[in-house]
C-alpha atoms as a PDB file:
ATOM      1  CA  UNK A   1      68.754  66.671 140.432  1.00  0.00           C
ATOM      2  CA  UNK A   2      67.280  63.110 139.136  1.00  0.00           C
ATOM      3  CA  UNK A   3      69.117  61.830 136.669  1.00  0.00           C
ATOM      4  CA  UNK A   4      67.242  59.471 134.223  1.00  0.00           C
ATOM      5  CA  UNK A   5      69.745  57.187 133.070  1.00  0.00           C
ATOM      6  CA  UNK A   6      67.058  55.966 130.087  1.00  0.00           C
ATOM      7  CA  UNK A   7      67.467  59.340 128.371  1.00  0.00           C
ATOM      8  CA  UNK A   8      71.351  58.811 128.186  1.00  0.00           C
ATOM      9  CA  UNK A   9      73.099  57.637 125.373  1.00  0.00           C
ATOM     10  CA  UNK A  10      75.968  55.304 126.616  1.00  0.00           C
ATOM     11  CA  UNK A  11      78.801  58.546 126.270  1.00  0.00           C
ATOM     12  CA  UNK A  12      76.849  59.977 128.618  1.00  0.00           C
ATOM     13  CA  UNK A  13      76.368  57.384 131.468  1.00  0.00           C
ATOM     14  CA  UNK A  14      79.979  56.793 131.414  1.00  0.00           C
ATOM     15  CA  UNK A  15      80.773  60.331 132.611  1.00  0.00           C
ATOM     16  CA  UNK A  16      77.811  60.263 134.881  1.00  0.00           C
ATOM     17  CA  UNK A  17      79.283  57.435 136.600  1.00  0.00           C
ATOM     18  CA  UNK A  18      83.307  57.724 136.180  1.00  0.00           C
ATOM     19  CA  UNK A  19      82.229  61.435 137.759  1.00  0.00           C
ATOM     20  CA  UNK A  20      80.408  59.920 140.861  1.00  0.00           C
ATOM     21  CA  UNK A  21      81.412  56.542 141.339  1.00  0.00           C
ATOM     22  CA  UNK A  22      84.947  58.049 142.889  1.00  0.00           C
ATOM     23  CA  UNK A  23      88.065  57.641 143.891  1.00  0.00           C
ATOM     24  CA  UNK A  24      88.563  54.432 142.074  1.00  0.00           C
ATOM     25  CA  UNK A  25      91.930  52.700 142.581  1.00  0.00           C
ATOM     26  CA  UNK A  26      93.736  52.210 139.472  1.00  0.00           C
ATOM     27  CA  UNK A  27      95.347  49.131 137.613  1.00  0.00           C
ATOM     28  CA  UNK A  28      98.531  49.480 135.657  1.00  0.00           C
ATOM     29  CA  UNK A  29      98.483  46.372 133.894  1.00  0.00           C
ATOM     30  CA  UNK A  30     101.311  44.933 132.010  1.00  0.00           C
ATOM     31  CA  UNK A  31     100.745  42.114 129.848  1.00  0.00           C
ATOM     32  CA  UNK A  32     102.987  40.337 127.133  1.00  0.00           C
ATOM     33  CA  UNK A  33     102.375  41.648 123.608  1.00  0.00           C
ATOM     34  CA  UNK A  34     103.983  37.912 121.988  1.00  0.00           C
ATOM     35  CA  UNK A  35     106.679  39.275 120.200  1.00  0.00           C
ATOM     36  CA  UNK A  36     108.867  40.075 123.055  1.00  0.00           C
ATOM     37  CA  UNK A  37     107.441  43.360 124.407  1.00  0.00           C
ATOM     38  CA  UNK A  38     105.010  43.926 126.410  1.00  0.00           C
ATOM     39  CA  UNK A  39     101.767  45.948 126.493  1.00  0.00           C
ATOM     40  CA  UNK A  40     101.014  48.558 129.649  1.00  0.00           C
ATOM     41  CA  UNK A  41      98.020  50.643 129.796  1.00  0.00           C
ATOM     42  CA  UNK A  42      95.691  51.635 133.482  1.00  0.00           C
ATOM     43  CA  UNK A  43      92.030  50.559 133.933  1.00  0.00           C
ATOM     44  CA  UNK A  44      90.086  52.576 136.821  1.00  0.00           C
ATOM     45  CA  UNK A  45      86.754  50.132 136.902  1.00  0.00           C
ATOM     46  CA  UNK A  46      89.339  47.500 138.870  1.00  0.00           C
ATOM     47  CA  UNK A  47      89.183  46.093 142.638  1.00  0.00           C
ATOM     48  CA  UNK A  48      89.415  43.064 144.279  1.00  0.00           C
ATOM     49  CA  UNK A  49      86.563  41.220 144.473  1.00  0.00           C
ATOM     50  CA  UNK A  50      87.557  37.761 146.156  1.00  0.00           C
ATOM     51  CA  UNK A  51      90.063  35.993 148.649  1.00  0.00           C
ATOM     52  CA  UNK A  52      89.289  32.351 148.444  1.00  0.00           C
ATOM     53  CA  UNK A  53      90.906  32.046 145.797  1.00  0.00           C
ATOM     54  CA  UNK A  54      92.713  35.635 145.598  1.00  0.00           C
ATOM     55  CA  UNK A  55      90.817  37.391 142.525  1.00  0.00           C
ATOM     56  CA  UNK A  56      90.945  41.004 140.827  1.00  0.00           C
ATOM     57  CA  UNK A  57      89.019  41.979 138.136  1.00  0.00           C
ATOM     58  CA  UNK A  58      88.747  44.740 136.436  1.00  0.00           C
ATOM     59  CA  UNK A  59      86.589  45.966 133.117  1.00  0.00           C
ATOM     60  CA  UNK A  60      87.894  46.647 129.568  1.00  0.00           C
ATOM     61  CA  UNK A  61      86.487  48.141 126.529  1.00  0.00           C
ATOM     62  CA  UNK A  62      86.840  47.413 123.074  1.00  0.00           C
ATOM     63  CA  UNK A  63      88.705  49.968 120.711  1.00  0.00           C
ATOM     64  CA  UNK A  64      86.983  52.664 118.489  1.00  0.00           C
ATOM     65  CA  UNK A  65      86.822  49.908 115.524  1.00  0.00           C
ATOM     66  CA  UNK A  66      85.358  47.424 117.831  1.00  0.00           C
ATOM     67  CA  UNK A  67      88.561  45.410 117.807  1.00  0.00           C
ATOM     68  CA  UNK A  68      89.560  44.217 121.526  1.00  0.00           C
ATOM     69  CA  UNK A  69      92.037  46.326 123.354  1.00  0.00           C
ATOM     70  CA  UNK A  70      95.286  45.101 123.172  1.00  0.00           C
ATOM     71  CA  UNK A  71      95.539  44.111 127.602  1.00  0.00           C
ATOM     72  CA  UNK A  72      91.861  42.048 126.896  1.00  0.00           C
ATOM     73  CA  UNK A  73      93.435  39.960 123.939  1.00  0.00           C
ATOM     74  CA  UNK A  74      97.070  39.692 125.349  1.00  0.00           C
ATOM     75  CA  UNK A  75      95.573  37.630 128.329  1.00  0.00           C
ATOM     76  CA  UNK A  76      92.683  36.018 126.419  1.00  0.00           C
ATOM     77  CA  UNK A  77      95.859  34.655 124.617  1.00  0.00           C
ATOM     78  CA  UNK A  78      98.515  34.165 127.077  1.00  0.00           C
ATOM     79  CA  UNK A  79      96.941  34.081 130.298  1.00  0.00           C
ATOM     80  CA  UNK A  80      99.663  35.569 132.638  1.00  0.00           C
ATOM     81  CA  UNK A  81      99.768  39.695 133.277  1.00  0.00           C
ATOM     82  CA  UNK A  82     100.982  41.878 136.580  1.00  0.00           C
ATOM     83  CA  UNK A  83      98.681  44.773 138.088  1.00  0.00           C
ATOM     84  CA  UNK A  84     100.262  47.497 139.718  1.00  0.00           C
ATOM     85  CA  UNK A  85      99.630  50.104 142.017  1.00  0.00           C
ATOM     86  CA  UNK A  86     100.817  53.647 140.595  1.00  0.00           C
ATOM     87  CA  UNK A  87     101.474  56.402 143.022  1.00  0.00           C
ATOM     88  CA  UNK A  88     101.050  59.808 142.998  1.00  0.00           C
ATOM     89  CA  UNK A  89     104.365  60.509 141.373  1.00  0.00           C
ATOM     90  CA  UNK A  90     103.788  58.422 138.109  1.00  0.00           C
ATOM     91  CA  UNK A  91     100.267  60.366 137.492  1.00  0.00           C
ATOM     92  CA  UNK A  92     101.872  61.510 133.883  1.00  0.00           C
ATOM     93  CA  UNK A  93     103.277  58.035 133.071  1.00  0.00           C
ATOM     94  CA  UNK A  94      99.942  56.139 134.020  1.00  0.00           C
ATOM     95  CA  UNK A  95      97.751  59.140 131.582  1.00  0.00           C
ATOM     96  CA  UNK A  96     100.442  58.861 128.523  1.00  0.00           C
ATOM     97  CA  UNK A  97     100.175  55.067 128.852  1.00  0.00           C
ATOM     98  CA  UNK A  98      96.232  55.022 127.823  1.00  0.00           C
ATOM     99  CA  UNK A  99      97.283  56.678 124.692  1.00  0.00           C
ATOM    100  CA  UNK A 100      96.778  54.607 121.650  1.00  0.00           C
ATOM    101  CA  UNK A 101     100.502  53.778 120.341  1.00  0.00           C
ATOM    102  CA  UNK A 102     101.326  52.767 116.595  1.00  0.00           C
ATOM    103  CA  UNK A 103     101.715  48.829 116.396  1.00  0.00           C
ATOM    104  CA  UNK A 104     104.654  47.146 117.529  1.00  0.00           C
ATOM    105  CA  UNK A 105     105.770  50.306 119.633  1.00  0.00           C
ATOM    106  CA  UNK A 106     105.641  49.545 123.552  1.00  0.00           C
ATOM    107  CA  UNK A 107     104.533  52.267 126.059  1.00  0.00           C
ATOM    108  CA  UNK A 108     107.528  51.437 128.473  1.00  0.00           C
ATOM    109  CA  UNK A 109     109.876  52.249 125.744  1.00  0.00           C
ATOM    110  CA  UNK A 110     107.816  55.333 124.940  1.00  0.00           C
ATOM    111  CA  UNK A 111     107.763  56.677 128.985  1.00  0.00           C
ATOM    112  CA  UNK A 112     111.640  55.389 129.782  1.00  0.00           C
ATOM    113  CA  UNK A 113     110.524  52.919 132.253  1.00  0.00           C
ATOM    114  CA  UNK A 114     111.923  49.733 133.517  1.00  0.00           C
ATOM    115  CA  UNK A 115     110.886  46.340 134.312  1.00  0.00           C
ATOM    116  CA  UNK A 116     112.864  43.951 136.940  1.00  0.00           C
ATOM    117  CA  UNK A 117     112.111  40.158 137.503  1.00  0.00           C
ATOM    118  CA  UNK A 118     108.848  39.230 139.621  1.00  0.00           C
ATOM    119  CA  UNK A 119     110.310  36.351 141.617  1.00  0.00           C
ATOM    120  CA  UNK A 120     109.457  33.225 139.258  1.00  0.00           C
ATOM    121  CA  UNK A 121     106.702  34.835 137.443  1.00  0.00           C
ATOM    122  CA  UNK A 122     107.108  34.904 133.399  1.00  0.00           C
ATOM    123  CA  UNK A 123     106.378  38.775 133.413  1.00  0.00           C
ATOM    124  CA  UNK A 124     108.393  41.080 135.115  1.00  0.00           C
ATOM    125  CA  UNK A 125     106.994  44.022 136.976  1.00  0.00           C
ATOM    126  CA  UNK A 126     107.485  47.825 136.946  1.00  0.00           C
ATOM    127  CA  UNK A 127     110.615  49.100 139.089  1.00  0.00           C
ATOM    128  CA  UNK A 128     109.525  52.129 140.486  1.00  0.00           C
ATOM    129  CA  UNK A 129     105.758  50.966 141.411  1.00  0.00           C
ATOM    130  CA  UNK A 130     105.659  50.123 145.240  1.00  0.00           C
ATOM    131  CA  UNK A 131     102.983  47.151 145.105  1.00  0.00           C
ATOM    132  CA  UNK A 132     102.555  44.889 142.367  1.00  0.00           C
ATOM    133  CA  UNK A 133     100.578  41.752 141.854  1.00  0.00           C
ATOM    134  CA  UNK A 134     101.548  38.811 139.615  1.00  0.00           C
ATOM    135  CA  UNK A 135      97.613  37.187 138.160  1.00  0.00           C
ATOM    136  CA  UNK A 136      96.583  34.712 135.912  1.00  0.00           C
ATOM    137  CA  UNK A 137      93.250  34.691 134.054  1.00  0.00           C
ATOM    138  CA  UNK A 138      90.944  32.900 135.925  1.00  0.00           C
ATOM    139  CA  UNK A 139      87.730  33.830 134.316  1.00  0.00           C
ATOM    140  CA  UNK A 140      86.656  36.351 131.502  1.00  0.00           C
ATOM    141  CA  UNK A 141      82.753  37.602 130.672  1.00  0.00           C
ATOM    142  CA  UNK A 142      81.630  39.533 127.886  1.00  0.00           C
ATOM    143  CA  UNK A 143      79.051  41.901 129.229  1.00  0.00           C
ATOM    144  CA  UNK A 144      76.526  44.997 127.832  1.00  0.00           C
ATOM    145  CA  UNK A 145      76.212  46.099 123.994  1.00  0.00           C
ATOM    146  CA  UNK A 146      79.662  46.817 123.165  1.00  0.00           C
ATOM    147  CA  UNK A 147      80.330  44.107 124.558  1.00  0.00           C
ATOM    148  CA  UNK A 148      82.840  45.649 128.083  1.00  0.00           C
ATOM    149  CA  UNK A 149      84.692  42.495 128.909  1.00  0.00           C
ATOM    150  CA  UNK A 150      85.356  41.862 132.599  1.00  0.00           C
ATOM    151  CA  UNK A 151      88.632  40.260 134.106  1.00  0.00           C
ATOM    152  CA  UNK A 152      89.102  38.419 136.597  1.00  0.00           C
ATOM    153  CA  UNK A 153      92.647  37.613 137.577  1.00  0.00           C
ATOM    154  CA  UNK A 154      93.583  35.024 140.209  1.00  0.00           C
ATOM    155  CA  UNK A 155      96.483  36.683 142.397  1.00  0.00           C
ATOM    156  CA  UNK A 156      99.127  34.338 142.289  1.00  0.00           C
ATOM    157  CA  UNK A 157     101.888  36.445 144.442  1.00  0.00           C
ATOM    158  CA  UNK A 158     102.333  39.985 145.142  1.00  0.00           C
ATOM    159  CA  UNK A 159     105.558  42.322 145.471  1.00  0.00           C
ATOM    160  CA  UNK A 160     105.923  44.707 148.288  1.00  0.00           C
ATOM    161  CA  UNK A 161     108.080  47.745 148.671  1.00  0.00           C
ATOM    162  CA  UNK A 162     109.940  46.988 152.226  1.00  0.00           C
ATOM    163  CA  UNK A 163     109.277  51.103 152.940  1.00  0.00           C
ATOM    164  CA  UNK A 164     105.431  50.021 152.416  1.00  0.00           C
ATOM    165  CA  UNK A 165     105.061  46.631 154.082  1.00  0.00           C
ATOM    166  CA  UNK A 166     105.768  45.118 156.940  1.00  0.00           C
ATOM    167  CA  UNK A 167     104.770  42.142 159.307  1.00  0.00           C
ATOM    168  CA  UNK A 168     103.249  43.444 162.986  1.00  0.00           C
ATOM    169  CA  UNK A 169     104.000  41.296 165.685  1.00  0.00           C
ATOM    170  CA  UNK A 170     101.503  38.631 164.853  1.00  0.00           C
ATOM    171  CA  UNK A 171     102.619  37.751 161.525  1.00  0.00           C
ATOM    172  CA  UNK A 172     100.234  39.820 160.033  1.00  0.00           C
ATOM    173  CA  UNK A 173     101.063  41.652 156.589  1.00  0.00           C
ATOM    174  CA  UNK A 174     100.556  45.606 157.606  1.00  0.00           C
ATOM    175  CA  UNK A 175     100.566  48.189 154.851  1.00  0.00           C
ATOM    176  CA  UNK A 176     101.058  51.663 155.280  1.00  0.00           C
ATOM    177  CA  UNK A 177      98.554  53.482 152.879  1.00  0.00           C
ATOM    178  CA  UNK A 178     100.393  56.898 153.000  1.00  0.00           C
ATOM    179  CA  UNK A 179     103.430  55.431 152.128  1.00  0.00           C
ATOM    180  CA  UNK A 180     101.918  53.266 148.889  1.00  0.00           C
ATOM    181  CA  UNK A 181     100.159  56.866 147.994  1.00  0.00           C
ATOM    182  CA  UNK A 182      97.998  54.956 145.597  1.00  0.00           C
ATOM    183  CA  UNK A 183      96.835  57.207 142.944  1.00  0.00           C
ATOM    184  CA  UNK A 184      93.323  57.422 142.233  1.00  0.00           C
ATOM    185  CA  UNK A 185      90.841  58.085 139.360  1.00  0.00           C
ATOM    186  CA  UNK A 186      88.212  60.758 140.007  1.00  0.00           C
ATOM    187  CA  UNK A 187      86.263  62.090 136.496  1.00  0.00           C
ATOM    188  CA  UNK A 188      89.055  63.636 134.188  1.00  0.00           C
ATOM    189  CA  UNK A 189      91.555  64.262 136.956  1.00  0.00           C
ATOM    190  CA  UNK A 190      93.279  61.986 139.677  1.00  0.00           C
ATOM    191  CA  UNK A 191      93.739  62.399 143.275  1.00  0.00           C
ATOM    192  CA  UNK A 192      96.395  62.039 145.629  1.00  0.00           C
ATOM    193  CA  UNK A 193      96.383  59.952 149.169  1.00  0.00           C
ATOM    194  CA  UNK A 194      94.680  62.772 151.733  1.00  0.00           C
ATOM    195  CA  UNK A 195      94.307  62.832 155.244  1.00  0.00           C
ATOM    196  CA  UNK A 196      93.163  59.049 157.188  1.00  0.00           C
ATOM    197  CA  UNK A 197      89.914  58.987 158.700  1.00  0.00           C
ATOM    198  CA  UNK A 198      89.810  56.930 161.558  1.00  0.00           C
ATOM    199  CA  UNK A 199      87.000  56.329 163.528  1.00  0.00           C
ATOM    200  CA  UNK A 200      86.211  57.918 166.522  1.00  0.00           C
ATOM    201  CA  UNK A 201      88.771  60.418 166.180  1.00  0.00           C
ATOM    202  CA  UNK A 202      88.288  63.966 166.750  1.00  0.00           C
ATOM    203  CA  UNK A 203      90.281  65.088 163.374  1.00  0.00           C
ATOM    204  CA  UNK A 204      91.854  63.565 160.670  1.00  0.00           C
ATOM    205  CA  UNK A 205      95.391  61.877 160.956  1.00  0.00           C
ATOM    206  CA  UNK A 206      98.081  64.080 159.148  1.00  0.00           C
ATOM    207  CA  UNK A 207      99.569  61.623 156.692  1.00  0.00           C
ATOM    208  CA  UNK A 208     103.305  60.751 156.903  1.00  0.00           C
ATOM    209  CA  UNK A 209     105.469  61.785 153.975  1.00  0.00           C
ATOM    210  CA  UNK A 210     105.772  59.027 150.755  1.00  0.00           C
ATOM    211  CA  UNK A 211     109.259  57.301 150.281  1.00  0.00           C
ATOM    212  CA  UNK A 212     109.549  59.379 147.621  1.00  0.00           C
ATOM    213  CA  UNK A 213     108.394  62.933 146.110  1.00  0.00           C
ATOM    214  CA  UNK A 214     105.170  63.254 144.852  1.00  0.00           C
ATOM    215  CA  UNK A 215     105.720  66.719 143.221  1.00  0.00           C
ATOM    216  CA  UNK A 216     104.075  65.768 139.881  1.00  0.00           C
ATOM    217  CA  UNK A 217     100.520  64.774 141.095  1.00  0.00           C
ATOM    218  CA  UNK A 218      98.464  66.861 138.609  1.00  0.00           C
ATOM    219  CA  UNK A 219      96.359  69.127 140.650  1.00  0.00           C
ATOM    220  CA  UNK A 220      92.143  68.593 140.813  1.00  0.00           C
ATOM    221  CA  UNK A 221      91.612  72.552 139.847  1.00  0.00           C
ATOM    222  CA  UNK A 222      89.119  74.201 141.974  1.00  0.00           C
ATOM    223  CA  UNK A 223      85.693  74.849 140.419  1.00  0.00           C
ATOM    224  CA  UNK A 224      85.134  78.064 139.223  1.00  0.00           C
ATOM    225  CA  UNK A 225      82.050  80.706 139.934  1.00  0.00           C
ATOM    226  CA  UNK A 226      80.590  81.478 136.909  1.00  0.00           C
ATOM    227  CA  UNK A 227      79.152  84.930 138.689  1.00  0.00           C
ATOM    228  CA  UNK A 228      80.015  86.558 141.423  1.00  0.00           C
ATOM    229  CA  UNK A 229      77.815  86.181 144.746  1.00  0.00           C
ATOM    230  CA  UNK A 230      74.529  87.826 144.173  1.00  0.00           C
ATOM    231  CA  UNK A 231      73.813  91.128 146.059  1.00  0.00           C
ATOM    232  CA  UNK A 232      71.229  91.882 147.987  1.00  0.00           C
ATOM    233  CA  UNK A 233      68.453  92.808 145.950  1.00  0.00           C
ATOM    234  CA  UNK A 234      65.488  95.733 146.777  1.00  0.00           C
ATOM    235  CA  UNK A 235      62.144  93.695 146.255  1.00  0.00           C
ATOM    236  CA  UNK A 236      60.607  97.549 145.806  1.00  0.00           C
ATOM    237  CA  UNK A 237      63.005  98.169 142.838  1.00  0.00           C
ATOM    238  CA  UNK A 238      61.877  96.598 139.518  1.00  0.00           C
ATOM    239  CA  UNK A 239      64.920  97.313 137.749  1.00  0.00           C
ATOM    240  CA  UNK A 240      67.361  95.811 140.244  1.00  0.00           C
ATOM    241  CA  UNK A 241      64.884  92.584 140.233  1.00  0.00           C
ATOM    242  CA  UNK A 242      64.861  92.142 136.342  1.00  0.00           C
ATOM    243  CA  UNK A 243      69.338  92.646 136.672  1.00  0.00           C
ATOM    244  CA  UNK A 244      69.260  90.199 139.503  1.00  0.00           C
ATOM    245  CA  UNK A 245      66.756  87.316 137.480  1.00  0.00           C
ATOM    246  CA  UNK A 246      69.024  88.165 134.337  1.00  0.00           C
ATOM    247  CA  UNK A 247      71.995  87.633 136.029  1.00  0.00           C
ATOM    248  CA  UNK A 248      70.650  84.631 137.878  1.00  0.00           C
ATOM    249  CA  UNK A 249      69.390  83.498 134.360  1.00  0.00           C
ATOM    250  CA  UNK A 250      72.937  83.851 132.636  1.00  0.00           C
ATOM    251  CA  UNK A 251      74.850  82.174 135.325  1.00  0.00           C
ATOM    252  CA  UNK A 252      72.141  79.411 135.046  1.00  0.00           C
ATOM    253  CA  UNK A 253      73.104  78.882 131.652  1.00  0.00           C
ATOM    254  CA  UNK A 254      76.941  79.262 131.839  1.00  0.00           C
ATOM    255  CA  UNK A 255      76.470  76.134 134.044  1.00  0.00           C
ATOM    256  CA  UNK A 256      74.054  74.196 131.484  1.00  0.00           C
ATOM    257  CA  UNK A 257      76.585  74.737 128.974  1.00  0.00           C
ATOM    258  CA  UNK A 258      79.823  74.201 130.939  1.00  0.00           C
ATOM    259  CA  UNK A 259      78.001  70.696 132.073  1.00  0.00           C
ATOM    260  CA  UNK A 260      76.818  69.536 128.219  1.00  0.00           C
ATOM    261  CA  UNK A 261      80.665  70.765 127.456  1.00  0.00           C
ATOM    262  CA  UNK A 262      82.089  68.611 130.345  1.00  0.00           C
ATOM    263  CA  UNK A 263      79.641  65.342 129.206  1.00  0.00           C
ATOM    264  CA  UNK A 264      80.729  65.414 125.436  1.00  0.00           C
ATOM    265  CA  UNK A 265      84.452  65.580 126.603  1.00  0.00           C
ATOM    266  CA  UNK A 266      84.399  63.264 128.903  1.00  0.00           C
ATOM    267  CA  UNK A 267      83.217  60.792 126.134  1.00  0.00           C
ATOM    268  CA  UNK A 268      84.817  57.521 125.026  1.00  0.00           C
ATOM    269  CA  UNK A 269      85.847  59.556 121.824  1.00  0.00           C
ATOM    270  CA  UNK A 270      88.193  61.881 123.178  1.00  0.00           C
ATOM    271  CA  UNK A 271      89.664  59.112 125.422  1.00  0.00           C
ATOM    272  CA  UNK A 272      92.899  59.340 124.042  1.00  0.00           C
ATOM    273  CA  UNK A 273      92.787  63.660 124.186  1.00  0.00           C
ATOM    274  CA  UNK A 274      95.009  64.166 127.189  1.00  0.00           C
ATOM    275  CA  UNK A 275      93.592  66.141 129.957  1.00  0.00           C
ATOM    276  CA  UNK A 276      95.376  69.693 129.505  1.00  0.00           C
ATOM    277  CA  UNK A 277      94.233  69.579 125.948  1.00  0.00           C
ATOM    278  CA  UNK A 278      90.420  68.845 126.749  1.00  0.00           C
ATOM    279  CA  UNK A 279      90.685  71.624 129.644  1.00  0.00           C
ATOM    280  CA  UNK A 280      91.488  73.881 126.735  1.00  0.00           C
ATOM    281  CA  UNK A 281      88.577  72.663 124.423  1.00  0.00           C
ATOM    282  CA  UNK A 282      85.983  73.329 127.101  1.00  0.00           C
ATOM    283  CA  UNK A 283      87.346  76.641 127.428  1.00  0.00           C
ATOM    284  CA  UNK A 284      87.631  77.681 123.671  1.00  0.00           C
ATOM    285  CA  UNK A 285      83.465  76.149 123.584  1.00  0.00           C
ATOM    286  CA  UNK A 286      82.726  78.100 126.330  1.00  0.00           C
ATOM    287  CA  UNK A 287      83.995  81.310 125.027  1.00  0.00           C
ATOM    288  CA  UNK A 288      82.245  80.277 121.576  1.00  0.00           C
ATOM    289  CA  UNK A 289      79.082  79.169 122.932  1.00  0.00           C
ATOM    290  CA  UNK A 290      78.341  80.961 125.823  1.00  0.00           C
ATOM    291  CA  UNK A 291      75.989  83.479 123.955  1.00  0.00           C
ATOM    292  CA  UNK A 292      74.183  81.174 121.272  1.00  0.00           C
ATOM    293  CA  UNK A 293      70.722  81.088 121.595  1.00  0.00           C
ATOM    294  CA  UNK A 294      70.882  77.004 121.534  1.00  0.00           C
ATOM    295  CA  UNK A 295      72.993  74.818 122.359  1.00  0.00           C
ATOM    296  CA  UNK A 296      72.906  71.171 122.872  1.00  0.00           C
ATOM    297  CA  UNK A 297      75.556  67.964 122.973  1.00  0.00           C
ATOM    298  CA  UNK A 298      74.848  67.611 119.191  1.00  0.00           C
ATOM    299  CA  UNK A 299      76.126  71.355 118.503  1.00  0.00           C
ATOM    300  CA  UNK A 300      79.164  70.654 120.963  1.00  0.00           C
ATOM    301  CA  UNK A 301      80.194  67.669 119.079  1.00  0.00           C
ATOM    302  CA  UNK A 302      79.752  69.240 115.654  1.00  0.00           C
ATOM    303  CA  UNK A 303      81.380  72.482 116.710  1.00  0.00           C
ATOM    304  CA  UNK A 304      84.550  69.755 118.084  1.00  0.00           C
ATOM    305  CA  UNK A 305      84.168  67.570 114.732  1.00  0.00           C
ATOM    306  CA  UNK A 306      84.885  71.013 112.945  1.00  0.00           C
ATOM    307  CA  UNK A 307      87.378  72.075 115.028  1.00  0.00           C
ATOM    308  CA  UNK A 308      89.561  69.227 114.346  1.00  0.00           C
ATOM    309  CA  UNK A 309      89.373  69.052 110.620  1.00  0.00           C
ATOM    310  CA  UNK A 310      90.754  72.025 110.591  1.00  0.00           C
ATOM    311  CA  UNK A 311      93.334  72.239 113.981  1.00  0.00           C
ATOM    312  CA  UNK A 312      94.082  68.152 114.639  1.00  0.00           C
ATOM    313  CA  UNK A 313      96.773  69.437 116.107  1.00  0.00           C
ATOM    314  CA  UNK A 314      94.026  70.770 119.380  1.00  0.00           C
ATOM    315  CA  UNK A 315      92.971  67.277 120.285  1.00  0.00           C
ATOM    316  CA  UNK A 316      96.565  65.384 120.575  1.00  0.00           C
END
């Protein structure tokens, strides 16, 4: 399959690419609001990207009315914010905390969650993530049509978890990645901390339990057939070659239509439409769909713009 990113409109890349360009890690970052609260939503385009100095960056857009997200103009204004590591366990939190709030509401009062001093640092930092990292901004461009505005943070110290990080005999900072369990981005789901890789070995290294359950790690669900395995097929019977090439032909087109479903979803305009909820959207479009004679993104999106003038209550 060739994808020809020219034919895309800018929805669509962004699934294209959130669905390949995978796992990415994930930044919970907390930054100060100014009226003495603070701000915490996750950004998945994040890494490091520097060590002399220490930099992050990561990419933010702008809101549905163009207005800057509230993390981009909190540090454009005050400078200082902490990025943390989620694990596995706070997969819920760090999905609730991209939802849009009302003003003046804070999502760590929304999710229960608490904050504990960061060793000098104005901001404080999340108690129950295991690595966090205190930044200033160092540097912010405006980039693309939107514009995106990209980040970067200089690291100016970073909290451990003692169960995560320790110093090996050299002095040398060792983490232990199964015991951060780092939760990662994939398209519309997450993933958990699998088995290590390590080179040269003959199988994978069984990972060592996390410091602390990860029961609530929302599962990647496994792709369903649309058909069942084709049978073998007489060549000398016509009728059982014009079943099989109808059969081949509808499962062909349960996949078109479960893919165009998938693309409009995973759109910047149902952001804020939890997972579970668009799960049940593509469903209800598949069952809908499945035997119109046409259908493209621009029926999906009308058949979803209909849908929630008259069931709101669907997409939240």
């Amino acid at each position: 399959m060739l994808v020809d990113f020219n034919a895309l409109s800018p929805s669509q890349i962004y699934f294209a690419m959130s669905q390949t360009i995978t796992p990415r890690p994930i930044a919970w970052i907390l930054s100060d609001n100014g009226d003495g609260g603070f701000n915490l939503a996750p950004f998945s385009y994040f890494n490091g990207v520097c060590s002399d100095p220490p930099l992050i960056m990561f990419s933010v857009g702008a809101k549905r009315d163009g207005a800057p997200k509230d993390t981009r103009a909190n540090i454009a204004l005050r400078s200082n914010f902490v990025v943390h590591i989620p694990h596995s366990g706070q997969v819920e939190a760090v999905e609730k905390s991209g939802d849009a709030l009302p003003p003046g509401e804070s999502e760590l009062t929304a999710l229960g969650l608490e904050t504990v001093p960061f060793g000098g640092f104005p901001l404080p930092r999340l108690r129950d993530c295991r690595a966090a990292f205190a930044c200033e901004l160092y540097r912010m461009d405006l980039i693309g049509n939107a514009p995106q505005a990209i980040i970067y943070g200089r690291i100016r110290s970073m909290w451990l978890d003692d169960a995560v990080g320790a110093h090996d005999a050299k002095g040398r900072l060792s983490v232990d990645a199964t015991a951060l369990d780092a939760l990662g981005r994939l398209g519309n789901e997450y993933s958990a901390l699998g088995p290590l890789l390590r080179p040269g070995a003959s199988a994978p290294a069984a990972p060592k339990p996390a410091p602390t359950p990860a029961a609530a790690v929302k599962p990647v669900p496994a792709p369903k057939p649309v058909m069942e395995e084709e049978p073998p097929v007489d060549p000398n019977d016509p009728k059982a070659v014009r079943r099989a090439k109808r059969r081949q032909h509808k499962k062909a087109h349960l996949s078109d239509l479960r893919h165009q479903i998938d693309m409009v979803l995973g759109g910047p305009d149902y952001a804020q439409t939890s997972y579970e909820k668009r799960q049940e959207l593509a469903e209800w479009l598949m069952d809908k769909l499945q035997r119109a004679k046409w259908v493209d993104e621009h029926v999906i999106a009308t058949e979803l713009y209909l849908l929630r003038h008259d069931h709101p209550e669907r997409f939240h």
